[in-house]
N, C-alpha and C. Protein backbone atom coordinates (compact mmCIF):
# COMPACT_ATOMS: atom_id res chain seq x y z
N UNK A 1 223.29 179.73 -105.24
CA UNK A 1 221.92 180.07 -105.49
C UNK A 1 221.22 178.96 -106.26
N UNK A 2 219.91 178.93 -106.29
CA UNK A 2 219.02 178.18 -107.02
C UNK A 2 218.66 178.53 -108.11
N UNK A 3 218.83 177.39 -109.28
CA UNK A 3 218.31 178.19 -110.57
C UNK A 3 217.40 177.93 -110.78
N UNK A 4 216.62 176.62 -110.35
CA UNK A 4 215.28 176.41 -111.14
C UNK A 4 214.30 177.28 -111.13
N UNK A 5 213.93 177.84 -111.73
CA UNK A 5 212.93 178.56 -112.06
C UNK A 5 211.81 178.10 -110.99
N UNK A 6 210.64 179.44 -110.65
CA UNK A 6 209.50 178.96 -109.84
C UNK A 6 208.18 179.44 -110.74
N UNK A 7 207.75 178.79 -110.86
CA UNK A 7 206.15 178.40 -111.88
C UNK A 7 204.85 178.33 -110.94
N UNK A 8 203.90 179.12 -111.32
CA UNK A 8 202.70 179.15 -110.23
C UNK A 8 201.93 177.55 -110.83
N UNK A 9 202.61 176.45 -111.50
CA UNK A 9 202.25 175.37 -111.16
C UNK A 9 203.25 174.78 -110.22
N UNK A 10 204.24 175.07 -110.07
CA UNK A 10 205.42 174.61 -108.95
C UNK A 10 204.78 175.11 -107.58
N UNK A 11 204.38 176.05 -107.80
CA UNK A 11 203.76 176.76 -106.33
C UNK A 11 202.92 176.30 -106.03
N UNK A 12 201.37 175.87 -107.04
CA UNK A 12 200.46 175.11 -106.33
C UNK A 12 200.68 174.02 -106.02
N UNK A 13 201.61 173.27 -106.70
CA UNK A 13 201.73 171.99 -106.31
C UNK A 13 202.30 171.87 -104.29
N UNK A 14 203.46 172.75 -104.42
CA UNK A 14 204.13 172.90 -103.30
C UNK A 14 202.83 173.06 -102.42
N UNK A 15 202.16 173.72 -102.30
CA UNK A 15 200.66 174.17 -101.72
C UNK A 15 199.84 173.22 -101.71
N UNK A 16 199.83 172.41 -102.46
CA UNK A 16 198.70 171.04 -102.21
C UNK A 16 199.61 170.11 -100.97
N UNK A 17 200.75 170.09 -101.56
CA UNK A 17 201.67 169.01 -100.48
C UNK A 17 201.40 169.22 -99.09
N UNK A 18 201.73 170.59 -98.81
CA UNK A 18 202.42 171.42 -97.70
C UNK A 18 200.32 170.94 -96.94
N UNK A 19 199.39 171.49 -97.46
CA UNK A 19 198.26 171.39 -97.36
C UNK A 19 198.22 169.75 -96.89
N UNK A 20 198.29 169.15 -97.84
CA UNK A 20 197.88 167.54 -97.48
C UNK A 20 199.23 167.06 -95.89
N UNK A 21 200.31 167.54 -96.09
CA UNK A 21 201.74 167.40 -94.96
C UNK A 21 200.38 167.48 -93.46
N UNK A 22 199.51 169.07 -93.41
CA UNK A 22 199.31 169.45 -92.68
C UNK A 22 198.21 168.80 -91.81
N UNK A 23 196.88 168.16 -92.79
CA UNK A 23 196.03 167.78 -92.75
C UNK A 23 196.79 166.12 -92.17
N UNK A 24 197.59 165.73 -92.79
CA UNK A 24 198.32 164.42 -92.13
C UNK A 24 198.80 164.32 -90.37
N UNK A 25 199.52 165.46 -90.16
CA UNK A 25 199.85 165.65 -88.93
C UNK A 25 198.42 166.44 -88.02
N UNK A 26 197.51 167.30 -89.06
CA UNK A 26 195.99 167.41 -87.88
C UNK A 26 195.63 166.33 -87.63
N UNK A 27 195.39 164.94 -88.61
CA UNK A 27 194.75 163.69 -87.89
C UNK A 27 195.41 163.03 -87.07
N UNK A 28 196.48 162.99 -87.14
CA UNK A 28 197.56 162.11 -86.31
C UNK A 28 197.25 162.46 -85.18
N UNK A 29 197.60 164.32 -84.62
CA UNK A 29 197.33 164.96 -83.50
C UNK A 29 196.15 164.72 -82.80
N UNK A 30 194.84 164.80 -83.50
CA UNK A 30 193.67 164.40 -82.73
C UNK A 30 193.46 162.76 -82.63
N UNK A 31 193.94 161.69 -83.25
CA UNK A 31 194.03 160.49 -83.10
C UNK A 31 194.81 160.23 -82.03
N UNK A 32 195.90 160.54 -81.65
CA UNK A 32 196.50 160.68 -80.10
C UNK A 32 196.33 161.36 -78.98
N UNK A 33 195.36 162.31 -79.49
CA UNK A 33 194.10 163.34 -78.23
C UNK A 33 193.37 162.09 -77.80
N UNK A 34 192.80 161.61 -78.69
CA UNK A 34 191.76 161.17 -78.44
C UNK A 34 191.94 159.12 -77.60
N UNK A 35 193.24 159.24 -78.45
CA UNK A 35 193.81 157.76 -77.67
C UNK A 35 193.68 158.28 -76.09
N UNK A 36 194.60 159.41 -75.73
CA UNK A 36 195.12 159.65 -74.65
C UNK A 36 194.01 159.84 -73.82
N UNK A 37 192.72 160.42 -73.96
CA UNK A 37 191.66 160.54 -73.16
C UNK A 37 190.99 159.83 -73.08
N UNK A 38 190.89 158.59 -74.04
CA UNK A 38 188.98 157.61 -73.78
C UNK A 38 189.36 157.34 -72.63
N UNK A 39 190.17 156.24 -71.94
CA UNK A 39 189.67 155.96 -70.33
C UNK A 39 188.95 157.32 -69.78
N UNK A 40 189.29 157.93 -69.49
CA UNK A 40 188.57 159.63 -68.62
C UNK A 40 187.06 159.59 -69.59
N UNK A 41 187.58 159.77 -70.49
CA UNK A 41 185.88 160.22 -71.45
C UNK A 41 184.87 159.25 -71.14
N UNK A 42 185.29 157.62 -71.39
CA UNK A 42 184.27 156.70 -70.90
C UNK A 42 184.31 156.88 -69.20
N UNK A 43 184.85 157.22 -68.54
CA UNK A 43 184.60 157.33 -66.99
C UNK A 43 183.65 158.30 -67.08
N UNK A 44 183.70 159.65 -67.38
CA UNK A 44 182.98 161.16 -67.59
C UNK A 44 181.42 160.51 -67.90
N UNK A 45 181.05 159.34 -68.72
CA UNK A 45 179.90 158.93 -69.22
C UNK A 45 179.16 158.88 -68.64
N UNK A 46 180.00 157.58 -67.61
CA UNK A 46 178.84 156.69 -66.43
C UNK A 46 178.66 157.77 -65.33
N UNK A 47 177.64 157.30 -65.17
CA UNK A 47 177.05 157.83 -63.85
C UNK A 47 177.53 157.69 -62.53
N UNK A 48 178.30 157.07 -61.92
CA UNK A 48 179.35 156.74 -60.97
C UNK A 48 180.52 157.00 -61.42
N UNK A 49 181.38 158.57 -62.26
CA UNK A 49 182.59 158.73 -62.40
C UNK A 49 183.32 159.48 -61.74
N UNK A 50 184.57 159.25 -61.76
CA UNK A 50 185.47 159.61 -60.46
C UNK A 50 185.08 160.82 -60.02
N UNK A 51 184.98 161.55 -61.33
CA UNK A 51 184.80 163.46 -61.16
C UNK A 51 183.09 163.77 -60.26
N UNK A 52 182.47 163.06 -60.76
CA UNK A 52 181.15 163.23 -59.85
C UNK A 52 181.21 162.36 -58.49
N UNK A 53 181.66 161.29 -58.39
CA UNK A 53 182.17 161.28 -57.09
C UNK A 53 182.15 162.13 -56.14
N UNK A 54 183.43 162.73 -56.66
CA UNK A 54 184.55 163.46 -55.97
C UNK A 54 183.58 165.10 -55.27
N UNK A 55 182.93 165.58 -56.79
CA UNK A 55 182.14 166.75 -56.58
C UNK A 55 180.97 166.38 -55.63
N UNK A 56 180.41 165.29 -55.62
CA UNK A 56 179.46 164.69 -54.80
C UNK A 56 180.03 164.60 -53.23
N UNK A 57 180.94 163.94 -53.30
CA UNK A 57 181.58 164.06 -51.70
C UNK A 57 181.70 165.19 -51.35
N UNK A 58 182.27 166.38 -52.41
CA UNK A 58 183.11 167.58 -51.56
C UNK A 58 181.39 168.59 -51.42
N UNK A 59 180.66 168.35 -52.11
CA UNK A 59 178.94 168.70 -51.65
C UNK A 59 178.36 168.52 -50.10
N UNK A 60 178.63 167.39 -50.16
CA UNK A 60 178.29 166.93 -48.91
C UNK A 60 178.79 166.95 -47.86
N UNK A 61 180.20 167.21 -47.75
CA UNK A 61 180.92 167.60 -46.55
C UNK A 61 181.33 169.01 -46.70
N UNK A 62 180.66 170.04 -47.94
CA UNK A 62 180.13 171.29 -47.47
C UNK A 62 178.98 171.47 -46.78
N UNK A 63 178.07 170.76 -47.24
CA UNK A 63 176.81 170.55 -46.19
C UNK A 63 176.57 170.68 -44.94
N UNK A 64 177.40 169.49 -44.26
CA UNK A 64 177.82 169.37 -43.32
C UNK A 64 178.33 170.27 -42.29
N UNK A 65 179.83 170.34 -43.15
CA UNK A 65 180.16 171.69 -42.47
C UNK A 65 179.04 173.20 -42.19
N UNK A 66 178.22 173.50 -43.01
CA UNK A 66 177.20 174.32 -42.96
C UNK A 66 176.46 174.19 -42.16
N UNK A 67 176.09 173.24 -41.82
CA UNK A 67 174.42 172.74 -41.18
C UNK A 67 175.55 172.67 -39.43
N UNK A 68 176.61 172.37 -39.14
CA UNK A 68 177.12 172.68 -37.98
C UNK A 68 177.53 174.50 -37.86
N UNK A 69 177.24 174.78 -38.85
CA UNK A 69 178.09 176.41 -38.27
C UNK A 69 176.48 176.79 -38.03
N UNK A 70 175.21 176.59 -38.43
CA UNK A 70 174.00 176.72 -38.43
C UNK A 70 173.76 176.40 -36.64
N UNK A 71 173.97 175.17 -36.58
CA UNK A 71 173.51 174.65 -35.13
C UNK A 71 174.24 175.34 -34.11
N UNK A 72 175.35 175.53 -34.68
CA UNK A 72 176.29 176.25 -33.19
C UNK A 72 175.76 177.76 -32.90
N UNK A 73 175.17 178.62 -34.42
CA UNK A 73 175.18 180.30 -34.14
C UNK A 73 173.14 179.49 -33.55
N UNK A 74 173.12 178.66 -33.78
CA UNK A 74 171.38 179.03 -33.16
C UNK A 74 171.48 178.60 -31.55
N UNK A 75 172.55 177.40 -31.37
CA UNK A 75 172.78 177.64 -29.62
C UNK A 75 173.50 178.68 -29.08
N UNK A 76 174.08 179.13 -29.92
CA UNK A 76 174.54 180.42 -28.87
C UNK A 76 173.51 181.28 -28.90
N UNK A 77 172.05 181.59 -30.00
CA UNK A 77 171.51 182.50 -29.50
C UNK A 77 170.87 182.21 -28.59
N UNK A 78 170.06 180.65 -28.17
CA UNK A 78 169.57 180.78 -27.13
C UNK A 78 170.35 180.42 -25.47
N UNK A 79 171.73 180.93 -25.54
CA UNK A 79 172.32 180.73 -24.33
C UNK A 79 172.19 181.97 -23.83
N UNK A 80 172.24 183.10 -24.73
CA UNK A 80 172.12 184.45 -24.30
C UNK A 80 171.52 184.89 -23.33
């Protein structure tokens, strides 16, 4: 067993540490969030980024596809 005695200055102290331990490993954690994402984040910026691209293309070849299911149901009505 442990003898030293526990003192509510032993405790706060333990509590400031444990506090500052924690606050050490929150910055670390978001300092390596944030490493890990700038390429993407500065892409996300510009105005030509992959993700709008991508949503831009898949727009437009819904379009597409639309505006042919359009043309085909209006020739079949007038083949009737």
């Amino acid at each position: 067993m442990n003898d030293t005695k526990i003192t509510m200055k032993s405790l706060a102290r333990q509590k400031a540490d444990v506090r500052a331990k924690i606050a050490r490993q929150h910055s670390e954690l978001s300092q390596t969030y944030w490493d890990t994402l700038a390429p993407f984040y500065r892409l996300g910026n510009s105005p030509f980024s992959v993700l709008k691209r991508f949503s831009v293309g898949v727009a437009l070849f819904e379009g597409a596809v639309t505006s042919l299911r359009m043309i085909r149901k209006v020739r079949s009505l007038f083949r009737k």
